[in-house]
PDB file of N, CA and C in Angstrom:
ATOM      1  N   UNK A   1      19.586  -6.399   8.028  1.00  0.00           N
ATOM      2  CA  UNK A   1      18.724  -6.687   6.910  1.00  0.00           C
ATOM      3  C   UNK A   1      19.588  -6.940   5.682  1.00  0.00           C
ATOM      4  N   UNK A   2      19.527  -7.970   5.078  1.00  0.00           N
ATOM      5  CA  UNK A   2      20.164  -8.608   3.531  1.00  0.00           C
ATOM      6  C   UNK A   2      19.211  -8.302   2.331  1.00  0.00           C
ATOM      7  N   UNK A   3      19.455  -7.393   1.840  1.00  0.00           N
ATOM      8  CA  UNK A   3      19.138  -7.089   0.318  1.00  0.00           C
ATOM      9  C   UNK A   3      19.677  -7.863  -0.848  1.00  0.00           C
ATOM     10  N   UNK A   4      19.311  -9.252  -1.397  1.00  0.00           N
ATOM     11  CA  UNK A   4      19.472  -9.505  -2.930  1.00  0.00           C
ATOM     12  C   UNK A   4      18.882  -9.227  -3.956  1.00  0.00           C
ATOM     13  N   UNK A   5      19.866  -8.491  -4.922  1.00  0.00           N
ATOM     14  CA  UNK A   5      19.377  -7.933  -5.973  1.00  0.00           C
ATOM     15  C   UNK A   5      20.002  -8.997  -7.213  1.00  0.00           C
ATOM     16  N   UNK A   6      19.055  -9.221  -8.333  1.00  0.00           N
ATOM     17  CA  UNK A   6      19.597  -9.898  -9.334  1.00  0.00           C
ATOM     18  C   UNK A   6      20.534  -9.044 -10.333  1.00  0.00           C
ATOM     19  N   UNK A   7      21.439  -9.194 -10.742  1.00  0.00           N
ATOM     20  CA  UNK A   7      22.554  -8.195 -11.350  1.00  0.00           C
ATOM     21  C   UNK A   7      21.415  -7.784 -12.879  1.00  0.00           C
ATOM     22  N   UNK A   8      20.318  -7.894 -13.049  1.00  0.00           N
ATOM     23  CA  UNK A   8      19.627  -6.880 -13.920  1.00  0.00           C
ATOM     24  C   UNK A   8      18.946  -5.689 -12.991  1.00  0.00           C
ATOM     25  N   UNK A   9      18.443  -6.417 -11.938  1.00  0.00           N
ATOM     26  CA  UNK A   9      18.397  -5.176 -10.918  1.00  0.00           C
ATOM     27  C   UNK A   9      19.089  -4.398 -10.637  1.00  0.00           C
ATOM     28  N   UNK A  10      20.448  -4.882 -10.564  1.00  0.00           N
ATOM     29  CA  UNK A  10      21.235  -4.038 -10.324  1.00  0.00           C
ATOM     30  C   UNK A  10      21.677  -2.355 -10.996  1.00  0.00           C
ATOM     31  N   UNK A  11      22.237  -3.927 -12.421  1.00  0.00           N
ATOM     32  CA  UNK A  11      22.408  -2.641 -13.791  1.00  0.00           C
ATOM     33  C   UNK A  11      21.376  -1.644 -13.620  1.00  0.00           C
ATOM     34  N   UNK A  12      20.118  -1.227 -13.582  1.00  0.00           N
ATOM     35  CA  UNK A  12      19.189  -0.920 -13.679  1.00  0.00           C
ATOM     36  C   UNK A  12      19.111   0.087 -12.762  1.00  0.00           C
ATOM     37  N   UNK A  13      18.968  -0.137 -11.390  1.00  0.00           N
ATOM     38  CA  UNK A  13      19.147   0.673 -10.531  1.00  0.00           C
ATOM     39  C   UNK A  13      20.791   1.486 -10.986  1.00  0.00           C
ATOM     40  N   UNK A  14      21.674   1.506 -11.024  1.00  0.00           N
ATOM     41  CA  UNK A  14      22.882   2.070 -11.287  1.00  0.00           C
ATOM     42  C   UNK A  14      22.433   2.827 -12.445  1.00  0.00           C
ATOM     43  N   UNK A  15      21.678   2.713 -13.731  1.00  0.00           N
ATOM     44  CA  UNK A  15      21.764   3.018 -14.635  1.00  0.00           C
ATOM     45  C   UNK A  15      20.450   4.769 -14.282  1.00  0.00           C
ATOM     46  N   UNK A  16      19.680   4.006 -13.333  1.00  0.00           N
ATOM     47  CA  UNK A  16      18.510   5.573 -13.018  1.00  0.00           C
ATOM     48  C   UNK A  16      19.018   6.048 -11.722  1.00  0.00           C
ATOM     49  N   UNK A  17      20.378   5.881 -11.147  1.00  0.00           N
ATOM     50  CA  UNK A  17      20.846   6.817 -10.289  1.00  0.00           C
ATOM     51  C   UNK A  17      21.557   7.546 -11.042  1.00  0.00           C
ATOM     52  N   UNK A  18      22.394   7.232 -12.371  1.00  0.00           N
ATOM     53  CA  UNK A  18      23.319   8.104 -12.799  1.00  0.00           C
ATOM     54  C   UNK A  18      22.065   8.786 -13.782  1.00  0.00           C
ATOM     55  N   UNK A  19      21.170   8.611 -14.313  1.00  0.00           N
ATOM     56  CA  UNK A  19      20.169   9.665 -14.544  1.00  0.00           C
ATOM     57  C   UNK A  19      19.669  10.804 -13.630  1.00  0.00           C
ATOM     58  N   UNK A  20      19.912   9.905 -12.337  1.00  0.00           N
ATOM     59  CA  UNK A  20      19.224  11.016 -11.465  1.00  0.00           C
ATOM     60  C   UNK A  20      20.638  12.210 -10.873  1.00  0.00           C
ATOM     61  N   UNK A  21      21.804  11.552 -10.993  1.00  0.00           N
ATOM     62  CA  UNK A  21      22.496  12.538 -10.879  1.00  0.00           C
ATOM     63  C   UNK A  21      22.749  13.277 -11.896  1.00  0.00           C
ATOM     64  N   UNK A  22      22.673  12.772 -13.098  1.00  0.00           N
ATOM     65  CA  UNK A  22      22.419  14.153 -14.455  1.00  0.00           C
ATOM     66  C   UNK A  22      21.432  15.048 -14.000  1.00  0.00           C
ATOM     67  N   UNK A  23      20.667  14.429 -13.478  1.00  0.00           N
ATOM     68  CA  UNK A  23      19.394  15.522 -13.812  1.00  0.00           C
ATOM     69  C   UNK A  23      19.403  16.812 -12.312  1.00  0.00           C
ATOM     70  N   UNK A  24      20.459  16.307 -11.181  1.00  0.00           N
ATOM     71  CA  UNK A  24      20.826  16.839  -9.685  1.00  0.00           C
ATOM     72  C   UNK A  24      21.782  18.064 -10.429  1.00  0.00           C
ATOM     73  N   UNK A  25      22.764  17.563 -11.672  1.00  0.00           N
ATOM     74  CA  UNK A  25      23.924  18.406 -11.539  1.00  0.00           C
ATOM     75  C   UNK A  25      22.958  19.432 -12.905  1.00  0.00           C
ATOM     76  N   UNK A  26      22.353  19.090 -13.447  1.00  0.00           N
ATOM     77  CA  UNK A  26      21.832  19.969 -14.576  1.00  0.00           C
ATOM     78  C   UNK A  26      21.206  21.274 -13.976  1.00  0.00           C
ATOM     79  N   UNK A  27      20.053  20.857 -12.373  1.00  0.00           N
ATOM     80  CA  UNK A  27      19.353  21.613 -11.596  1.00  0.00           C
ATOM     81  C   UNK A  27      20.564  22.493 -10.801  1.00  0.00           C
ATOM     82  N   UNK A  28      21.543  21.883 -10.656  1.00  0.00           N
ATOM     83  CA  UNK A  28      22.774  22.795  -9.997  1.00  0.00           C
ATOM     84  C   UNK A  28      23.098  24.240 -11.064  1.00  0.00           C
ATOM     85  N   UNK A  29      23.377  23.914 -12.350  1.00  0.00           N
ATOM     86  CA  UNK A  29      24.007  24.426 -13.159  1.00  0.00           C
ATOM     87  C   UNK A  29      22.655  25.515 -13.830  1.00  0.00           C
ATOM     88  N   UNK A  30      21.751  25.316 -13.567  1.00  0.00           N
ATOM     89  CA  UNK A  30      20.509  26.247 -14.477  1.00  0.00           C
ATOM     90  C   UNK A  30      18.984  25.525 -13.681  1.00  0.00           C
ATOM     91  N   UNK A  31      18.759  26.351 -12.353  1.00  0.00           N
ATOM     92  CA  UNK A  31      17.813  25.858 -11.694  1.00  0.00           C
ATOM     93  C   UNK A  31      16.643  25.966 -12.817  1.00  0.00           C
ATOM     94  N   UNK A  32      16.338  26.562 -13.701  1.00  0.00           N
ATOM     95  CA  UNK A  32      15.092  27.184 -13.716  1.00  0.00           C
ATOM     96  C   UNK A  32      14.614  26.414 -14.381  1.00  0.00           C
ATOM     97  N   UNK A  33      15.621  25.653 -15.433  1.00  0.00           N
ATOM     98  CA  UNK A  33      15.149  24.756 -16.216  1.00  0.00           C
ATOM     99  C   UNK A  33      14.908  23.318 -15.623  1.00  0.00           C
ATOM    100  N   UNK A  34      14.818  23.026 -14.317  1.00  0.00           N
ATOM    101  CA  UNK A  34      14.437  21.889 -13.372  1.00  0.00           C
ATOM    102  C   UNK A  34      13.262  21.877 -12.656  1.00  0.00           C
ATOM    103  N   UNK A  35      12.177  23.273 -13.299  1.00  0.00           N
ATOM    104  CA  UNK A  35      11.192  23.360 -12.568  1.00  0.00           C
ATOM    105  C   UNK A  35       9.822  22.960 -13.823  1.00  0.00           C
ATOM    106  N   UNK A  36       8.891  22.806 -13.078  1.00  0.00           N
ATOM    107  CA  UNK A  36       7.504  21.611 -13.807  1.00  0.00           C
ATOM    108  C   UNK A  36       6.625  22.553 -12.833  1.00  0.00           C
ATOM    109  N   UNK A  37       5.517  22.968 -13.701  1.00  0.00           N
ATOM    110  CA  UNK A  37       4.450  23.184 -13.334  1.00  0.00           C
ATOM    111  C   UNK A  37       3.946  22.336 -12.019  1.00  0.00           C
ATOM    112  N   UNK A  38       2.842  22.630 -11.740  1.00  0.00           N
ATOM    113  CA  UNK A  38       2.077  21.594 -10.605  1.00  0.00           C
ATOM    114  C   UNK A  38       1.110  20.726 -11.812  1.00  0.00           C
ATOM    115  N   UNK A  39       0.273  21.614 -12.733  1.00  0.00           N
ATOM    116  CA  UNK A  39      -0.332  20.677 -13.560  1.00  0.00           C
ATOM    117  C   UNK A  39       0.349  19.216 -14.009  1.00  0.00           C
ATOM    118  N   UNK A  40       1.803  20.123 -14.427  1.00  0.00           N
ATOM    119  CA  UNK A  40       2.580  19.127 -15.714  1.00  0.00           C
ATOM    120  C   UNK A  40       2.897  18.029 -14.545  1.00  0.00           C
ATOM    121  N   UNK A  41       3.088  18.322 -13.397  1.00  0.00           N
ATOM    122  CA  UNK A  41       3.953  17.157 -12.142  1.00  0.00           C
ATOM    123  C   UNK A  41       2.701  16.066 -12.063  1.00  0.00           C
ATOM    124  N   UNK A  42       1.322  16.716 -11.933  1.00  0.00           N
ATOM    125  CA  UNK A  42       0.608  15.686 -12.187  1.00  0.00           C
ATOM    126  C   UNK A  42       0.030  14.819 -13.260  1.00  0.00           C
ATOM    127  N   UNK A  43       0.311  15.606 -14.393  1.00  0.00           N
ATOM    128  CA  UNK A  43       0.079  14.672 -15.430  1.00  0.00           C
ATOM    129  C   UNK A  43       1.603  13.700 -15.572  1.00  0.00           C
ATOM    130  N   UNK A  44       2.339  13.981 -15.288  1.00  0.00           N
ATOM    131  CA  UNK A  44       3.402  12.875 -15.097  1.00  0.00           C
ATOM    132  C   UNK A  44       3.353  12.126 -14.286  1.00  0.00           C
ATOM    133  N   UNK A  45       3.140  12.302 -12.874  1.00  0.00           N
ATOM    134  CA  UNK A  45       3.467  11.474 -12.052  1.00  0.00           C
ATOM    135  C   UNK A  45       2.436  11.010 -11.114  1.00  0.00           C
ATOM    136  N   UNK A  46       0.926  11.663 -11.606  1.00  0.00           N
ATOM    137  CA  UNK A  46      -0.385  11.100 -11.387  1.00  0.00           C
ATOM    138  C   UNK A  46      -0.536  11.963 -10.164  1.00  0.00           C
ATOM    139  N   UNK A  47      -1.946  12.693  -9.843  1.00  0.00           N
ATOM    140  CA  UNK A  47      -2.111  13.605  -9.038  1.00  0.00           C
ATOM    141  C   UNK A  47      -2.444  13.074  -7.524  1.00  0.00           C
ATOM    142  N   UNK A  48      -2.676  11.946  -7.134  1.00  0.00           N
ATOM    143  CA  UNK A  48      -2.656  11.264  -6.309  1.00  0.00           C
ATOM    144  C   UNK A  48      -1.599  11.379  -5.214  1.00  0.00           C
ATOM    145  N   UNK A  49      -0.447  10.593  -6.560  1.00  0.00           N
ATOM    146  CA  UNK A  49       0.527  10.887  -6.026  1.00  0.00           C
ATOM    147  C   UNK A  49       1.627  11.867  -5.919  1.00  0.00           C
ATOM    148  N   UNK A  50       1.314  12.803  -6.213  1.00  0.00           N
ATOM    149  CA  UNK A  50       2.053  14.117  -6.310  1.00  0.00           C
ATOM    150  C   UNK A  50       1.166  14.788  -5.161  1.00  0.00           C
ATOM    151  N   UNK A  51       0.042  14.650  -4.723  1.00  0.00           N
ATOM    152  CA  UNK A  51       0.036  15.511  -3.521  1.00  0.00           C
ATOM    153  C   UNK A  51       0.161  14.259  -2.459  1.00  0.00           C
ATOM    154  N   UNK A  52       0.221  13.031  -2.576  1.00  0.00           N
ATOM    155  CA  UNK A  52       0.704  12.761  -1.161  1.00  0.00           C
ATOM    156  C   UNK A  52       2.583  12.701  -1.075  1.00  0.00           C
ATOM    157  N   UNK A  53       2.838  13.163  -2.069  1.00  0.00           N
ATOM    158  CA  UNK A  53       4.232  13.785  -1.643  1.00  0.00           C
ATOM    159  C   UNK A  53       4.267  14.882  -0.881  1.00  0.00           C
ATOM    160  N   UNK A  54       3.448  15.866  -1.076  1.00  0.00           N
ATOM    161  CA  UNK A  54       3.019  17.533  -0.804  1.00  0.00           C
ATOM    162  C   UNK A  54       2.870  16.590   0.546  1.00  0.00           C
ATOM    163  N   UNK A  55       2.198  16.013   0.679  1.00  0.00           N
ATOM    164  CA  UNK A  55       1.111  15.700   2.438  1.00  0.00           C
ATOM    165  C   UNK A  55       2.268  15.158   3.450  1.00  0.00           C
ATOM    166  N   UNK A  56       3.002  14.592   2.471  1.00  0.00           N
ATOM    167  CA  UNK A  56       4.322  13.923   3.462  1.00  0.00           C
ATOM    168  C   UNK A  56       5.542  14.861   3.536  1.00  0.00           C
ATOM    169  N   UNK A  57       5.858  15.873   3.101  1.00  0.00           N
ATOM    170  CA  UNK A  57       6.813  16.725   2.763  1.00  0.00           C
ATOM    171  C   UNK A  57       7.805  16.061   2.214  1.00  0.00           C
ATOM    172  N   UNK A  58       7.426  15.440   1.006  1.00  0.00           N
ATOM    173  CA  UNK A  58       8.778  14.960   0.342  1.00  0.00           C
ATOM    174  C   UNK A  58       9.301  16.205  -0.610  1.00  0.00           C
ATOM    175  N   UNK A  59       8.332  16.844  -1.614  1.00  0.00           N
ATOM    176  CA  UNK A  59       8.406  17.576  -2.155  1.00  0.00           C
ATOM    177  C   UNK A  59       8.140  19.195  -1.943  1.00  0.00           C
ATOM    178  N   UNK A  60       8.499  20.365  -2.224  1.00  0.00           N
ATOM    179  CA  UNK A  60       8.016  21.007  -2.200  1.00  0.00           C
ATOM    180  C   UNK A  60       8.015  22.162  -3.261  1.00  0.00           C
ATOM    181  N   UNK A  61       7.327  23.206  -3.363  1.00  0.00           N
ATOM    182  CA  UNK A  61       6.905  23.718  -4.436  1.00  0.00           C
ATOM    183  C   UNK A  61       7.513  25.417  -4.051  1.00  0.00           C
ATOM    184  N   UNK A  62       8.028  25.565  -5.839  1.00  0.00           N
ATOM    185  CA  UNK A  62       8.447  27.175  -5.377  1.00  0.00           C
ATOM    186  C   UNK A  62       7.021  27.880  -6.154  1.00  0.00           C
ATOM    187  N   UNK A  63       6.708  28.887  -5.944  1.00  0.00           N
ATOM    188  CA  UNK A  63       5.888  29.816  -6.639  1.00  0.00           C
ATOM    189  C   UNK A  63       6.378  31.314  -7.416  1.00  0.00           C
ATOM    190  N   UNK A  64       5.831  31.101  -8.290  1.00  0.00           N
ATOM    191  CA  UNK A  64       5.777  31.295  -9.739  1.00  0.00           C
ATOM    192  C   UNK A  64       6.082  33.521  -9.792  1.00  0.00           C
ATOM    193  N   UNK A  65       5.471  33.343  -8.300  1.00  0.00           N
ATOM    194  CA  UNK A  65       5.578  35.186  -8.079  1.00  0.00           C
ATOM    195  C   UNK A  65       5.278  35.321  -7.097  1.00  0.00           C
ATOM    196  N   UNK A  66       4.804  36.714  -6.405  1.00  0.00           N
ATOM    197  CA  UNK A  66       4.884  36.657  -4.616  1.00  0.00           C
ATOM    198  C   UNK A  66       3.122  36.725  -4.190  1.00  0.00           C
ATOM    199  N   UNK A  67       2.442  36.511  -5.425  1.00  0.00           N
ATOM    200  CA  UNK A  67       1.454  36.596  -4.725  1.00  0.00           C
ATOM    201  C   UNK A  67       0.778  35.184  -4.662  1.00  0.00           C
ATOM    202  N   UNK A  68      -0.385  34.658  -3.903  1.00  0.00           N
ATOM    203  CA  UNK A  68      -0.827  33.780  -2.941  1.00  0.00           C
ATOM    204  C   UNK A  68      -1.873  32.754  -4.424  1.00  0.00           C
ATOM    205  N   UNK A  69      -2.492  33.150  -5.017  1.00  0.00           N
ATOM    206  CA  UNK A  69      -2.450  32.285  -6.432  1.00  0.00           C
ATOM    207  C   UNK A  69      -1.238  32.389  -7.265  1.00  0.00           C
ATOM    208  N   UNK A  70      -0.533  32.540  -7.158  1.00  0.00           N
ATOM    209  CA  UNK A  70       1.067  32.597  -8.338  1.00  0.00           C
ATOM    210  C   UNK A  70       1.209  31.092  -8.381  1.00  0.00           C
ATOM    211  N   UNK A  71       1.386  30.675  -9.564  1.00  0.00           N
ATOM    212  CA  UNK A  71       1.839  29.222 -10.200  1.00  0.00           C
ATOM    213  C   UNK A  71       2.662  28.609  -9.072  1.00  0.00           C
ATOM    214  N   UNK A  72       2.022  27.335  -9.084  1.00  0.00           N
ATOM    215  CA  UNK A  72       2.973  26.548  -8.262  1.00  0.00           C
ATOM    216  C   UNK A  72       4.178  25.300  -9.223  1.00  0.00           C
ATOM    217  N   UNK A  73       5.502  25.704  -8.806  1.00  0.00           N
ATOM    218  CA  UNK A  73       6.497  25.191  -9.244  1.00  0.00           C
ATOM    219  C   UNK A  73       6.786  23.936  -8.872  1.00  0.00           C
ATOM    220  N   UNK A  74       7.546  22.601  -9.347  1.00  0.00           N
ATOM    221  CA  UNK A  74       8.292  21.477  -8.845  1.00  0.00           C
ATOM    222  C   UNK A  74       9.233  21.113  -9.683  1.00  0.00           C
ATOM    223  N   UNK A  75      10.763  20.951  -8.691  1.00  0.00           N
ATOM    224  CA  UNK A  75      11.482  19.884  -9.149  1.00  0.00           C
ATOM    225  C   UNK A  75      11.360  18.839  -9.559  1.00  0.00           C
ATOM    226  N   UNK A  76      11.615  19.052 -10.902  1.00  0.00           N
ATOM    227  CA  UNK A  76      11.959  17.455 -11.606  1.00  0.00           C
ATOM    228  C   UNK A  76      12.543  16.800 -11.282  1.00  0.00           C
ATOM    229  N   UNK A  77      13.828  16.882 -10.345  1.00  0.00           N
ATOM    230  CA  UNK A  77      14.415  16.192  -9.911  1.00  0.00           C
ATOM    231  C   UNK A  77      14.146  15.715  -8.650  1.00  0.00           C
ATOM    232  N   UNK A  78      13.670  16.346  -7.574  1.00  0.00           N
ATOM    233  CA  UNK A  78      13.044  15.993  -6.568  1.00  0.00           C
ATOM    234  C   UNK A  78      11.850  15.015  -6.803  1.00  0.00           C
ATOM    235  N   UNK A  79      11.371  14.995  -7.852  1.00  0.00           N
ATOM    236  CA  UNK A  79       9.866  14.141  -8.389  1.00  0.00           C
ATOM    237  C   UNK A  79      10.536  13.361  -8.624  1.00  0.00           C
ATOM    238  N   UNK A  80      11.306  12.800  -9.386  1.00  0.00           N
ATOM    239  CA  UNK A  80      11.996  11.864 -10.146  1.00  0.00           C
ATOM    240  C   UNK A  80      12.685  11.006  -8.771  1.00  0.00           C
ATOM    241  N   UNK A  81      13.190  11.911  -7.929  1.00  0.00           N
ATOM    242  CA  UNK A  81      13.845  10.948  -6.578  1.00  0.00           C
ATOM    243  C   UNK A  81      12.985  10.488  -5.735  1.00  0.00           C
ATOM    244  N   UNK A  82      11.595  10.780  -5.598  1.00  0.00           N
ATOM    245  CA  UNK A  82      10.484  10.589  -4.932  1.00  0.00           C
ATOM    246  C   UNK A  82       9.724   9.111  -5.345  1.00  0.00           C
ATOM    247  N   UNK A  83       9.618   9.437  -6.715  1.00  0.00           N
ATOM    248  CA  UNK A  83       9.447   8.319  -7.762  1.00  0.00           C
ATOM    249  C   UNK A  83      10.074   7.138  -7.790  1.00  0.00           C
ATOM    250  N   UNK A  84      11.382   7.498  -7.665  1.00  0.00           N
ATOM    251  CA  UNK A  84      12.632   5.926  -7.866  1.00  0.00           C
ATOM    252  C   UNK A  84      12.844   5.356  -6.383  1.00  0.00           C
ATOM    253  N   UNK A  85      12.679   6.723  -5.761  1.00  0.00           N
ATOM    254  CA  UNK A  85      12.801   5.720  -3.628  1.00  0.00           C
ATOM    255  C   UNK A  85      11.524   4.995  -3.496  1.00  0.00           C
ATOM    256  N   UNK A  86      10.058   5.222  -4.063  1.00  0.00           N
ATOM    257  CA  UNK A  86       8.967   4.373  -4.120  1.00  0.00           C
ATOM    258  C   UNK A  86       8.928   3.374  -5.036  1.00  0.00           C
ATOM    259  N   UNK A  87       9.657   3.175  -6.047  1.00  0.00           N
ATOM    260  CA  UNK A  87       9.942   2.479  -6.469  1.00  0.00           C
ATOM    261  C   UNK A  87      10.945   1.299  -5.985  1.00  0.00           C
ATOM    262  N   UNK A  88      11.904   1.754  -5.577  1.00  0.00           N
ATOM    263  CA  UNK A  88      13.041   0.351  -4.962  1.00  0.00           C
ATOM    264  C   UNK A  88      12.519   0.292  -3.638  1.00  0.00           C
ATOM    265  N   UNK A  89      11.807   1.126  -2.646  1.00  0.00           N
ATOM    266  CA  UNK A  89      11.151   0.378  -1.124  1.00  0.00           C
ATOM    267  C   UNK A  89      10.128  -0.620  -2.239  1.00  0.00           C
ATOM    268  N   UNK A  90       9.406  -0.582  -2.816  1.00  0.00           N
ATOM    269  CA  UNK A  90       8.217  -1.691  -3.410  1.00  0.00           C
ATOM    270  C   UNK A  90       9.115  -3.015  -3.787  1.00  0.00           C
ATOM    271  N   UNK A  91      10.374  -2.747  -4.258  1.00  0.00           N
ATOM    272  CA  UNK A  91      10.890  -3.926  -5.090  1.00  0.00           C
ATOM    273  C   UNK A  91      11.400  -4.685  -3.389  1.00  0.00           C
ATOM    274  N   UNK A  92      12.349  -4.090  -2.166  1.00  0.00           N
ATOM    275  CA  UNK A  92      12.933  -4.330  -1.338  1.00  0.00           C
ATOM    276  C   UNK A  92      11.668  -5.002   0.109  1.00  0.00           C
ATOM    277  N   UNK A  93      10.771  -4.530   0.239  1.00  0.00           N
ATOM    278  CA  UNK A  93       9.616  -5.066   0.726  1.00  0.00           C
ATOM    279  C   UNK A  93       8.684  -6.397   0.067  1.00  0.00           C
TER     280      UNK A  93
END
């Protein structure tokens, strides 16, 4: 399979992988601050599609304490990589 990309595509893509590795090494260095509500994940990234991430296991969620309603947690960064791989399969299809 041959992928052409126009070199603004390119820049572009290069430019939100090295975002996405800021945002991989930030979650390395201070997890806690890489975590998003379940509300806030869907008002960002539309609730639709934030649980058919959940449905596909792209994402998954830490909770908030040990009991069975305790807040449900998500990576920002995991959202954000979920986001940009549905994004370049749409551009590559």
């Amino acid at each position: 399979m041959t992928i052409t990309l126009e070199l603004y595509e390119l820049k572009n893509l290069i430019m939100e992988m090295s975002e996405l590795g800021v945002l991989n090494y930030t979650k390395t260095i201070e997890p806690k601050s890489d975590l998003i509500s379940q509300q806030q994940a869907f008002e960002r990234f539309g609730r639709r599609k934030v649980q058919r991430w959940i449905d596909n296991s792209l994402i998954n969620h830490v909770r908030n304490g040990s009991e069975k309603n305790s807040k449900k947690n998500y990576s920002y960064t995991e959202l954000i990589a979920v986001a940009k791989s549905e994004k370049l399969i749409g551009k590559i299809k």
